[in-house]
C-alpha atoms as a PDB file:
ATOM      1  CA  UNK A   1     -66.642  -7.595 -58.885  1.00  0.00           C
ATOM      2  CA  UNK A   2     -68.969 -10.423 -57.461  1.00  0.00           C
ATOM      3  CA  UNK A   3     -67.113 -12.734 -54.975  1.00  0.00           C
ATOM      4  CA  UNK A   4     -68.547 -15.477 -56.867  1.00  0.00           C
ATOM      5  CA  UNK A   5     -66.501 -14.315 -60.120  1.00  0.00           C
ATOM      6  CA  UNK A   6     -63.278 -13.357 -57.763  1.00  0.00           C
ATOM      7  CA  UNK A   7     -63.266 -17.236 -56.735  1.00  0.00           C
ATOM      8  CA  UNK A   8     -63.775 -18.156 -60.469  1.00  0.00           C
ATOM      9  CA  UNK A   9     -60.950 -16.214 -61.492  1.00  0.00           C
ATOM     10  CA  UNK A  10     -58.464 -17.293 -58.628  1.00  0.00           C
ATOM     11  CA  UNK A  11     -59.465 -21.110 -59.621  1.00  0.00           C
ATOM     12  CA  UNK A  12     -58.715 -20.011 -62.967  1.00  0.00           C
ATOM     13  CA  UNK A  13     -55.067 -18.802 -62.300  1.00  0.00           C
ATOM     14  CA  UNK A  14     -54.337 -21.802 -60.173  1.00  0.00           C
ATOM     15  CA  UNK A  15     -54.923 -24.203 -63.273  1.00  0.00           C
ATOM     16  CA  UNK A  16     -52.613 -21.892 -64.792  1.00  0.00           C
ATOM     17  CA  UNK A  17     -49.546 -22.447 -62.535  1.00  0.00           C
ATOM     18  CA  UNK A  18     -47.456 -24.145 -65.092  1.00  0.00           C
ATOM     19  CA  UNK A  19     -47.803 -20.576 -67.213  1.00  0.00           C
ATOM     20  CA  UNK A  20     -45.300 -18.048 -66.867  1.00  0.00           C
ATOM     21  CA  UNK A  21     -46.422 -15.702 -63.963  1.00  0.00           C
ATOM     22  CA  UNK A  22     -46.288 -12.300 -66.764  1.00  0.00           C
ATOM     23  CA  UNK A  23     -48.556 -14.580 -69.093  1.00  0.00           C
ATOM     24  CA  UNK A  24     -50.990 -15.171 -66.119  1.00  0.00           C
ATOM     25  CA  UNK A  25     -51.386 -11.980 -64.743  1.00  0.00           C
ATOM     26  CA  UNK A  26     -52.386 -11.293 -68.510  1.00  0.00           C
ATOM     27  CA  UNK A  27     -54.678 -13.962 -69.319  1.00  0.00           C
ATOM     28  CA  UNK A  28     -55.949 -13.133 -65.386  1.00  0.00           C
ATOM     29  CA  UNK A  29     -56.316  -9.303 -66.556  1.00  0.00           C
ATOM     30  CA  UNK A  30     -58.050 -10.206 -69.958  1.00  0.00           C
ATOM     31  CA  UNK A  31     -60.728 -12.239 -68.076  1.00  0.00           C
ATOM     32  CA  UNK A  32     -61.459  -9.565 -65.691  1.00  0.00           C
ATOM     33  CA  UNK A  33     -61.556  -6.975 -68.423  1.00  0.00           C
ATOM     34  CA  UNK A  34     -64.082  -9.941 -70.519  1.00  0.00           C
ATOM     35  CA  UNK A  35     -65.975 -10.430 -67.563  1.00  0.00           C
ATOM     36  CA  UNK A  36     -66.447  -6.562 -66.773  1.00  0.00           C
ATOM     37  CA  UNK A  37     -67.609  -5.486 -70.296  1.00  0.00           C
ATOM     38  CA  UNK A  38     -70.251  -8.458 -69.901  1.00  0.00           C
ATOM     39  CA  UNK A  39     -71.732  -6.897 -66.830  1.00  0.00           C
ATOM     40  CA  UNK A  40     -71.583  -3.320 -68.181  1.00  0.00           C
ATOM     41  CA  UNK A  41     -73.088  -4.283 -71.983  1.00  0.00           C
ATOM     42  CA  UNK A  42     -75.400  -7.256 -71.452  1.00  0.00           C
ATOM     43  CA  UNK A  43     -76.449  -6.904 -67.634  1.00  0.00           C
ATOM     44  CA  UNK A  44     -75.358 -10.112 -66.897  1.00  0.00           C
ATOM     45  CA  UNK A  45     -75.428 -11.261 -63.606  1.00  0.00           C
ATOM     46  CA  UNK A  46     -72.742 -13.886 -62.057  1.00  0.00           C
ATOM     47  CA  UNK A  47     -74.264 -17.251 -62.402  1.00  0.00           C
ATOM     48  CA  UNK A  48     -74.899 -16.254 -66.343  1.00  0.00           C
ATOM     49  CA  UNK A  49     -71.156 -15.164 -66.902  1.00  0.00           C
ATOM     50  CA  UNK A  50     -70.062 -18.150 -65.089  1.00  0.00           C
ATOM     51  CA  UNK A  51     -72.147 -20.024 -67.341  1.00  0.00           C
ATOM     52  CA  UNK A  52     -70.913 -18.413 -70.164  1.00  0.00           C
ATOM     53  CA  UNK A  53     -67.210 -19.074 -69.056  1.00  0.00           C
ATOM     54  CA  UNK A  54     -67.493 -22.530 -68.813  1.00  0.00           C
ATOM     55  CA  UNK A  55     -65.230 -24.546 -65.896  1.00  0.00           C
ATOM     56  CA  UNK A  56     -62.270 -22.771 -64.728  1.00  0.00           C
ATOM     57  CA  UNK A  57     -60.336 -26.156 -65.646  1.00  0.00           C
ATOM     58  CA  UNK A  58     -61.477 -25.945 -69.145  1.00  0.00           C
ATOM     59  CA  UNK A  59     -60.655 -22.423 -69.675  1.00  0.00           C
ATOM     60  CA  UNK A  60     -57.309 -22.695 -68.319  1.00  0.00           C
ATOM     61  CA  UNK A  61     -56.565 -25.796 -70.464  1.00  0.00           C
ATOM     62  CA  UNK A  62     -57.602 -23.609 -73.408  1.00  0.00           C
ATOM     63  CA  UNK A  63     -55.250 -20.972 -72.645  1.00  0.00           C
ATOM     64  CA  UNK A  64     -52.407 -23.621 -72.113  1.00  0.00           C
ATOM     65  CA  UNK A  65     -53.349 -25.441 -74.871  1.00  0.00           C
ATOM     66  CA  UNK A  66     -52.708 -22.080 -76.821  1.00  0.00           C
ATOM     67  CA  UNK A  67     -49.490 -21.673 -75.030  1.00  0.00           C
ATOM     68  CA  UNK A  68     -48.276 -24.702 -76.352  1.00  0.00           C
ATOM     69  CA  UNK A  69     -49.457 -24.679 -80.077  1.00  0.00           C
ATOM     70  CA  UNK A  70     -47.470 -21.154 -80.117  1.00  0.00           C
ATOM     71  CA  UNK A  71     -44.376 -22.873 -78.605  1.00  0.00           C
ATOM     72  CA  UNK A  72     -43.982 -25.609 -80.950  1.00  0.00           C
ATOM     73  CA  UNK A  73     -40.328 -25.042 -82.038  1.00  0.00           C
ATOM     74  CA  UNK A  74     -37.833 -28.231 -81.780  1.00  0.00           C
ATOM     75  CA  UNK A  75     -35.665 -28.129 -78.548  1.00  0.00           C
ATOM     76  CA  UNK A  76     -33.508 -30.829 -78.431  1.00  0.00           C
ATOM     77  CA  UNK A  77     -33.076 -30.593 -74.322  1.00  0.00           C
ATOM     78  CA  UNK A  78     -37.268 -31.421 -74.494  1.00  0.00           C
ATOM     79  CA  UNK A  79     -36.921 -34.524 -76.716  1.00  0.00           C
ATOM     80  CA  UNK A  80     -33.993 -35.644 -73.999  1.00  0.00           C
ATOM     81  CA  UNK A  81     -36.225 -34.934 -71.229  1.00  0.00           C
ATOM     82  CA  UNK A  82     -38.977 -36.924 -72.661  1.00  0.00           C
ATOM     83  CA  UNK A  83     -37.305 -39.746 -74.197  1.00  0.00           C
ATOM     84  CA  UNK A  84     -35.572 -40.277 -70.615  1.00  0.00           C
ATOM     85  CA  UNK A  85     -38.963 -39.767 -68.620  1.00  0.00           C
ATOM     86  CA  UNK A  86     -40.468 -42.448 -70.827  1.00  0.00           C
ATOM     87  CA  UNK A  87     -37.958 -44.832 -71.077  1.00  0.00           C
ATOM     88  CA  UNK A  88     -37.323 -45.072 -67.517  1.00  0.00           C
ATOM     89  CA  UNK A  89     -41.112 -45.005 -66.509  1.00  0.00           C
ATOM     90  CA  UNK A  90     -41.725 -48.019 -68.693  1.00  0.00           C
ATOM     91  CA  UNK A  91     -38.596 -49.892 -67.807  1.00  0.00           C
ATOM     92  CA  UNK A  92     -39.243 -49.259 -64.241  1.00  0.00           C
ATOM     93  CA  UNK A  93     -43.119 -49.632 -64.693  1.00  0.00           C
ATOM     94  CA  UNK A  94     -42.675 -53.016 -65.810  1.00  0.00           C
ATOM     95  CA  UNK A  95     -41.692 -54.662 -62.557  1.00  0.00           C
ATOM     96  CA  UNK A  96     -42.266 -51.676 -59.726  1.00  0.00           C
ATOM     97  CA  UNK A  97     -46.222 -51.477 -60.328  1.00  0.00           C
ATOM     98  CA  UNK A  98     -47.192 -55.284 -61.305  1.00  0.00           C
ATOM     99  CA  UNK A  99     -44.266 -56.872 -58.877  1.00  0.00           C
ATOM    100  CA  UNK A 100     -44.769 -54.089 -56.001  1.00  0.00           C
ATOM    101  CA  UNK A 101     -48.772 -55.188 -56.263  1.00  0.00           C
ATOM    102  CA  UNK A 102     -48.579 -58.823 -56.040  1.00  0.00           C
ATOM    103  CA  UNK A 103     -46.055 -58.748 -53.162  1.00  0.00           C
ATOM    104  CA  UNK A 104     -47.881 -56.139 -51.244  1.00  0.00           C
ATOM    105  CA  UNK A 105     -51.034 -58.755 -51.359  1.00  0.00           C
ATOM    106  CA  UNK A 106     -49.185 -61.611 -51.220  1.00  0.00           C
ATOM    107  CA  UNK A 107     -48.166 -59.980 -48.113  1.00  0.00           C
ATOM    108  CA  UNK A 108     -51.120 -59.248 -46.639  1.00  0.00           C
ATOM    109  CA  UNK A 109     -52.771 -62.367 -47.370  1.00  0.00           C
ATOM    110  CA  UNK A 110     -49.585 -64.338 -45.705  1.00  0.00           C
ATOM    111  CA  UNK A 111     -50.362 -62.182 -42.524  1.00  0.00           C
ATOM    112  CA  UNK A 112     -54.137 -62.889 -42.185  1.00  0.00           C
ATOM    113  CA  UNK A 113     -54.096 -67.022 -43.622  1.00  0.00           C
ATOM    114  CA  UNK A 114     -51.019 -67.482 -41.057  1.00  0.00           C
ATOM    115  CA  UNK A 115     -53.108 -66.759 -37.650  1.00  0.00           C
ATOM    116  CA  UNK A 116     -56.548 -68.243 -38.805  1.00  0.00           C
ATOM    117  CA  UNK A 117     -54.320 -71.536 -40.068  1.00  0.00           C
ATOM    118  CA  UNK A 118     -52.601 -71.305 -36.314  1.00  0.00           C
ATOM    119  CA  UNK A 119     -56.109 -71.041 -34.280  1.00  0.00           C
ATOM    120  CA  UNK A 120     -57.764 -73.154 -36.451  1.00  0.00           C
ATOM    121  CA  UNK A 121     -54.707 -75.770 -35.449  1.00  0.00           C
ATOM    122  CA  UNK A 122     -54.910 -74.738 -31.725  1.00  0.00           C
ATOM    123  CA  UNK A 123     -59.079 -75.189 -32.086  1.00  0.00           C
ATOM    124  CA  UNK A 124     -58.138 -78.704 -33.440  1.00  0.00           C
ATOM    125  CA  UNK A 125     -55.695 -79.649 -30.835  1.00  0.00           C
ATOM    126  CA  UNK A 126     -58.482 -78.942 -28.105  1.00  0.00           C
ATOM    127  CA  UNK A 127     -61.603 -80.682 -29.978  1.00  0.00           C
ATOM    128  CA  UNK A 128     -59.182 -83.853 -30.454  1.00  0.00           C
ATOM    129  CA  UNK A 129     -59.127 -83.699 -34.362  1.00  0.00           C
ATOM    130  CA  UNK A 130     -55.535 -83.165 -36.082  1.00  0.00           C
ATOM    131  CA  UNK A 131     -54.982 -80.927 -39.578  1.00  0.00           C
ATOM    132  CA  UNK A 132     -51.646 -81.970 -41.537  1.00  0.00           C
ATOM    133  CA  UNK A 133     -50.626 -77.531 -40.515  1.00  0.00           C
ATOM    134  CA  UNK A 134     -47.407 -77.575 -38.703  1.00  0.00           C
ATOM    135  CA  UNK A 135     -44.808 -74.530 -38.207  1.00  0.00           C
ATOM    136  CA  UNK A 136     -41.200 -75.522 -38.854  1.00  0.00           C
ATOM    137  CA  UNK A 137     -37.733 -74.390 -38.477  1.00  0.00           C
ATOM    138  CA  UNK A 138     -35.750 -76.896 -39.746  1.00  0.00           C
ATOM    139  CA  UNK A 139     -36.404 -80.356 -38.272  1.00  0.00           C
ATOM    140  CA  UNK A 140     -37.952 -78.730 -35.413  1.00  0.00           C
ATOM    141  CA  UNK A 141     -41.830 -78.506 -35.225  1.00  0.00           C
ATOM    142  CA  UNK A 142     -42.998 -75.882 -33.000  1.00  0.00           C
ATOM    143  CA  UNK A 143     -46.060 -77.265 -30.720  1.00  0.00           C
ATOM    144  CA  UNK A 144     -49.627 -75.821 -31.877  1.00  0.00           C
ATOM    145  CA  UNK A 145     -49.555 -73.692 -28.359  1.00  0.00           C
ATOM    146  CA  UNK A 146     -46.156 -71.646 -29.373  1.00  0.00           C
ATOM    147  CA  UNK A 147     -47.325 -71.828 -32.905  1.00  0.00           C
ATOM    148  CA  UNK A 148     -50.257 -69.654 -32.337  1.00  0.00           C
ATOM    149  CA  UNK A 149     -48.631 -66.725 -30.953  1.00  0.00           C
ATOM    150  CA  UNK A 150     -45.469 -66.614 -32.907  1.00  0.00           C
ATOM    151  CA  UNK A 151     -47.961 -66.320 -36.180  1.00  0.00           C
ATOM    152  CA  UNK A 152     -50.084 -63.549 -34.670  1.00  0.00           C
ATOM    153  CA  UNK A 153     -46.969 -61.305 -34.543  1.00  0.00           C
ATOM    154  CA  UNK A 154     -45.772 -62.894 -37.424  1.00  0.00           C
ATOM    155  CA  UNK A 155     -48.970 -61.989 -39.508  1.00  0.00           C
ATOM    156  CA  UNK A 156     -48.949 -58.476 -37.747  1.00  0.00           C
ATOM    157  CA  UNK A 157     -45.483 -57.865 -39.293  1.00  0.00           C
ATOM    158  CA  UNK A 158     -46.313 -59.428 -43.061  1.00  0.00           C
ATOM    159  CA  UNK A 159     -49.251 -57.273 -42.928  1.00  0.00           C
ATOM    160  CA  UNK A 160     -47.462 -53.756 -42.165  1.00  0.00           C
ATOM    161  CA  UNK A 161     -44.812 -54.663 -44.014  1.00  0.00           C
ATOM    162  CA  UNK A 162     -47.650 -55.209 -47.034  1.00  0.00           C
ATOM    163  CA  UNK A 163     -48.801 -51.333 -46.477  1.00  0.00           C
ATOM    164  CA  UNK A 164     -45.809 -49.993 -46.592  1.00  0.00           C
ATOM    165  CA  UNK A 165     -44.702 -52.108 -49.918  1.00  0.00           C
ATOM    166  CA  UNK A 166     -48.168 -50.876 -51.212  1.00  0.00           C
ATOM    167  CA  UNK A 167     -47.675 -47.560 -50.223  1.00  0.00           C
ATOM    168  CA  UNK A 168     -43.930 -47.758 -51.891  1.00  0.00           C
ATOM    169  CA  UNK A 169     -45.895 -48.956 -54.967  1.00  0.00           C
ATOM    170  CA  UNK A 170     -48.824 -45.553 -54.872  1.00  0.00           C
ATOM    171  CA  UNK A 171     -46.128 -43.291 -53.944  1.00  0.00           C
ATOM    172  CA  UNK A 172     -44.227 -44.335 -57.182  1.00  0.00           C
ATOM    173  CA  UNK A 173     -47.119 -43.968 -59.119  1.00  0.00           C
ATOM    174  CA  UNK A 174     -47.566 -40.119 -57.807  1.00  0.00           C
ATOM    175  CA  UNK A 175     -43.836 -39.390 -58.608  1.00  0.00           C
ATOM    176  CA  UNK A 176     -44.483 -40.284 -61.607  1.00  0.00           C
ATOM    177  CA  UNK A 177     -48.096 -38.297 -62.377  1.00  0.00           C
ATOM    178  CA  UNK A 178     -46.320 -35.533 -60.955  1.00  0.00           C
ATOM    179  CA  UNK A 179     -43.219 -36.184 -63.359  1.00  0.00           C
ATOM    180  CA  UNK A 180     -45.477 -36.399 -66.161  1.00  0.00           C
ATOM    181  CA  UNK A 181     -47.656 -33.233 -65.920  1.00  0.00           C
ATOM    182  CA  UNK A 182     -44.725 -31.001 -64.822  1.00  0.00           C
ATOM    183  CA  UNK A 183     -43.260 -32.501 -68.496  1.00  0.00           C
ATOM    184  CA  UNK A 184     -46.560 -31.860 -69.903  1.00  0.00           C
ATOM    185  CA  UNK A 185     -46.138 -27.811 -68.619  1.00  0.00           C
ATOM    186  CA  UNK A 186     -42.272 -27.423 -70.095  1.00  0.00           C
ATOM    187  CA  UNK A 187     -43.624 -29.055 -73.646  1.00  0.00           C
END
């Protein structure tokens, strides 16, 4: 067999992972088998039974999508599993995505406005001219020359501490993708 249709075939079987391994080798041997009488009867060359085939993706959907029109009975443990999936991905969606994204840029922005604020302050106090910016803690107003530094590593922090909230925020978003199609296999 062409290496072109061995790579076609192993693409194929690798959209199938969420089939049983027995019903893959099958659907694997049935292709090979499909693909073989092609050659023999029509003369077909690789790029034409390629053509033919479509994209592995598709193909493998088809065969899934078989699997799971076959497999249609009611299993109580499934309707569990999804109810709980969904109801806990849109209770937790609610705030983790929307509140997760606004205080990983809120973050960020914090961390940049804070140093510009502080230089353009510590520009001011130089040139003579005076902007109504001042950093407190309590009744105590930190001088435009201590100011400046303790918002650079100040704005350093916000702003790593923005990735990693935002990070938080896409790595909960690929738990749940992954959730979702490994649900989408056991239905």
């Amino acid at each position: 067999m062409d290496r072109e249709l061995e790579l076609y075939l192993a693409a194929v079987e690798k959209y199938l992972k969420n089939m049983p391994v027995s019903e893959r080798i099958d659907v694997i041997k049935e292709l090979k088998s499909y693909i073989e009488e092609l050659q023999l009867n029509n003369a077909s060359n690789a790029k034409e039974i390629l053509a033919r085939l479509g994209s592995p993706k598709e193909l493998a959907a088809g065969y899934l999508g078989d699997k799971i029109e076959m497999g249609r009975s009611f299993n109580f443990k499934k309707l569990l599993m999804v109810f709980s999936f969904y109801s806990l991905v849109s209770l937790s969606g609610m705030f983790i995505v929307p509140c997760g994204t606004v205080l990983a840029g809120g973050l960020v922005l914090c961390g940049i406005l804070g140093p510009i604020l502080a230089s353009i302050k510590l520009v001011g106090l130089f040139l003579g001219f005076d902007l109504p910016i001042e950093m407190r803690f309590n009744d105590y107003i930190v001088p435009p020359l201590l100011a400046f530094p303790i918002t650079i590593i100040t704005g350093i922090l916000l702003i790593l501490l923005g990735r990693i909230v935002w990070k938080a925020v896409i790595g909960y978003i690929r738990r749940v993708s992954i959730t979702k199609r490994t649900l989408d296999g056991i239905i």
